[in-house]
C-alpha atoms as a PDB file:
ATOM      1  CA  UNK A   1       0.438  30.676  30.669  1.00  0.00           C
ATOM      2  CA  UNK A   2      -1.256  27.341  30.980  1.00  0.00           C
ATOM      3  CA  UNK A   3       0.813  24.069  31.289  1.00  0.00           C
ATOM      4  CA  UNK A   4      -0.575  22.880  27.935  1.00  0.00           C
ATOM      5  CA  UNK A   5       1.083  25.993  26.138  1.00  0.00           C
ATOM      6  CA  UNK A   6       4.697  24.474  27.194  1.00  0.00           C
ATOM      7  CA  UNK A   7       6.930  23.783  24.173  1.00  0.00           C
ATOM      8  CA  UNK A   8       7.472  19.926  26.385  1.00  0.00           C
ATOM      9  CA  UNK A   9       3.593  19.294  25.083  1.00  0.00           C
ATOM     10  CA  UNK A  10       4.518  20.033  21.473  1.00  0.00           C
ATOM     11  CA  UNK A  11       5.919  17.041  20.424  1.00  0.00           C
ATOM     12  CA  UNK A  12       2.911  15.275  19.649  1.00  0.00           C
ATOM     13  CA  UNK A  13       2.838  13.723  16.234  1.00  0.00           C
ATOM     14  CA  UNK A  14       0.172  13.027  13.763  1.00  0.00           C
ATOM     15  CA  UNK A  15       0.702   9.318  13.404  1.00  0.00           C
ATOM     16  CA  UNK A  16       0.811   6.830  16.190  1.00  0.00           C
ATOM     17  CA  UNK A  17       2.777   3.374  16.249  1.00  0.00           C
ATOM     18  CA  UNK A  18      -0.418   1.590  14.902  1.00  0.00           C
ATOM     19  CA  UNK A  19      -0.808   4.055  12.286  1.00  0.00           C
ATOM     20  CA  UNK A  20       2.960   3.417  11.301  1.00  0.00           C
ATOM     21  CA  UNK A  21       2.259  -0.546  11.923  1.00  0.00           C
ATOM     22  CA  UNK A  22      -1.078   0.063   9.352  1.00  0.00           C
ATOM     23  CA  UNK A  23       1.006   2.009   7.239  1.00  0.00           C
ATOM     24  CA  UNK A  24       3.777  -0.679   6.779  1.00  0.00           C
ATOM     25  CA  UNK A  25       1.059  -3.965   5.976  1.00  0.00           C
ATOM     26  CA  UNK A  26      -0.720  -1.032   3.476  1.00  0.00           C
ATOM     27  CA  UNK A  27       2.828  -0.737   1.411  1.00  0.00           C
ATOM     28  CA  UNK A  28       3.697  -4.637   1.582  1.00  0.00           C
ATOM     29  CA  UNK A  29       0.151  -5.545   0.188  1.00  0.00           C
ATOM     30  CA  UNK A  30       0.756  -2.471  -2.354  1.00  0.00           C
ATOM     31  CA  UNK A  31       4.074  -4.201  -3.323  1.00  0.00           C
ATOM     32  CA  UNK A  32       2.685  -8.207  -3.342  1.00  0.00           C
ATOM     33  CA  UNK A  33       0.027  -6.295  -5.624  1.00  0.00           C
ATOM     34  CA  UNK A  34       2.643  -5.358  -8.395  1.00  0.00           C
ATOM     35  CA  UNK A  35       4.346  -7.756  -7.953  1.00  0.00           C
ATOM     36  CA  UNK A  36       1.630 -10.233  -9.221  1.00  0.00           C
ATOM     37  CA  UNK A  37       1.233  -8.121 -12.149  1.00  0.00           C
ATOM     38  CA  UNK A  38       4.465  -7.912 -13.474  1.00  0.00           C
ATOM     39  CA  UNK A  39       6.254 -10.577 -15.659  1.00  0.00           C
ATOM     40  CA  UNK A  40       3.893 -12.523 -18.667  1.00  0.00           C
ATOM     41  CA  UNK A  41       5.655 -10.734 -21.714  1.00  0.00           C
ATOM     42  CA  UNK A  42       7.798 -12.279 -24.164  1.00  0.00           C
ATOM     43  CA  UNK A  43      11.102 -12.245 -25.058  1.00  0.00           C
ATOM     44  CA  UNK A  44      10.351 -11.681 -28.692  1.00  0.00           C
ATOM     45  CA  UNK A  45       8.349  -9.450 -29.765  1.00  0.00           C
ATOM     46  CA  UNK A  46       7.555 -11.388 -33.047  1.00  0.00           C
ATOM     47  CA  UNK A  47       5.431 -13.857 -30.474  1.00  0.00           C
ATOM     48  CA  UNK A  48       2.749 -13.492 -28.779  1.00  0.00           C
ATOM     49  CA  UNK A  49       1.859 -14.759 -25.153  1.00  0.00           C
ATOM     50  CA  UNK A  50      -1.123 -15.670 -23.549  1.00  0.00           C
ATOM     51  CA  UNK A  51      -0.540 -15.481 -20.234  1.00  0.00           C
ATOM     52  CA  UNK A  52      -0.315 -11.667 -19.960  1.00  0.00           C
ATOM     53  CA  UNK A  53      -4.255 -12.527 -19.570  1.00  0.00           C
ATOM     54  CA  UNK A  54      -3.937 -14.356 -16.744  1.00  0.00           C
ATOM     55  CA  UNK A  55      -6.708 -14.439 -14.020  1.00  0.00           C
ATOM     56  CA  UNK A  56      -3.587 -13.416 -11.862  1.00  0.00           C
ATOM     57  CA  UNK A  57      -2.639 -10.163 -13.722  1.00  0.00           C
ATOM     58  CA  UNK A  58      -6.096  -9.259 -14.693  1.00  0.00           C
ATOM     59  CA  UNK A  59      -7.970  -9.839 -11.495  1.00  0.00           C
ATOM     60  CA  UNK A  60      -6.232 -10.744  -8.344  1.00  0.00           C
ATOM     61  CA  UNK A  61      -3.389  -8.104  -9.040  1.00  0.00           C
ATOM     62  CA  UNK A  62      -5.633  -5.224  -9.235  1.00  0.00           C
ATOM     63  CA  UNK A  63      -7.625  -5.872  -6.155  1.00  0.00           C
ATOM     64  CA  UNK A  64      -4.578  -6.669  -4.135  1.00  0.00           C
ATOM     65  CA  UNK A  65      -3.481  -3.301  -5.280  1.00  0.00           C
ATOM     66  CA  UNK A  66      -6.714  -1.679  -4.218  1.00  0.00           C
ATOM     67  CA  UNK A  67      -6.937  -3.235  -0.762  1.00  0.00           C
ATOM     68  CA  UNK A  68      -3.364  -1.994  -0.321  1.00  0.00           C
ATOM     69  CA  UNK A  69      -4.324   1.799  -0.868  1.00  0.00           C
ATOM     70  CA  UNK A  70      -7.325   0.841   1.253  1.00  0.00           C
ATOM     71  CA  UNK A  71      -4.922  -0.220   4.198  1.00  0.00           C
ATOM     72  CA  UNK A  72      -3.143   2.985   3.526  1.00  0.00           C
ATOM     73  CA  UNK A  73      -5.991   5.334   3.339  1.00  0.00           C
ATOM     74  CA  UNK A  74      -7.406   3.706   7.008  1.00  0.00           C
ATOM     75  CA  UNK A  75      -3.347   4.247   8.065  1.00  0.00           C
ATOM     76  CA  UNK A  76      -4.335   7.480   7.536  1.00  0.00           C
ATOM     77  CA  UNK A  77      -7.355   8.459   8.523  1.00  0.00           C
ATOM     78  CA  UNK A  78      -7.371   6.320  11.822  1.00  0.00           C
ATOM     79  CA  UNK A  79      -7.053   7.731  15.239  1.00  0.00           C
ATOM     80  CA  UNK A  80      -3.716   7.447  17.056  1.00  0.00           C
END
């Protein structure tokens, strides 16, 4: 029996603190993301609003959320 095959050895995880760190900035930029795409309706639904068409809800919102799974997805795959 080798030293290696010791159940002491087997509590090697997946992730390492960066990936946890990587993780964390991934879920705060996916959050920021919706969070500048929520909000532009109106409170009656009789009238209509603009700003739902924003170049903050339309544009910047969706790439925030897509460099947030990108964070996530390098979280992942990166070395520990």
């Amino acid at each position: 029996m080798n030293a290696s095959d010791t159940p002491n050895n087997a509590s090697h995880f997946a992730f390492g603190r960066s990936n946890f760190v990587w993780l964390g900035i991934g879920i705060a930029v996916l959050i920021l993301g919706y969070v500048l795409m929520s909000g532009g309706g109106s409170d009656d639904p009789n009238v209509f609003d603009e700003s739902i068409f924003s170049f903050r809800r339309i544009t910047l919102a969706p790439a925030v959320v897509l460099a947030g799974y990108g964070v996530i997805f390098y979280a992942i795959l990166k070395k520990p």
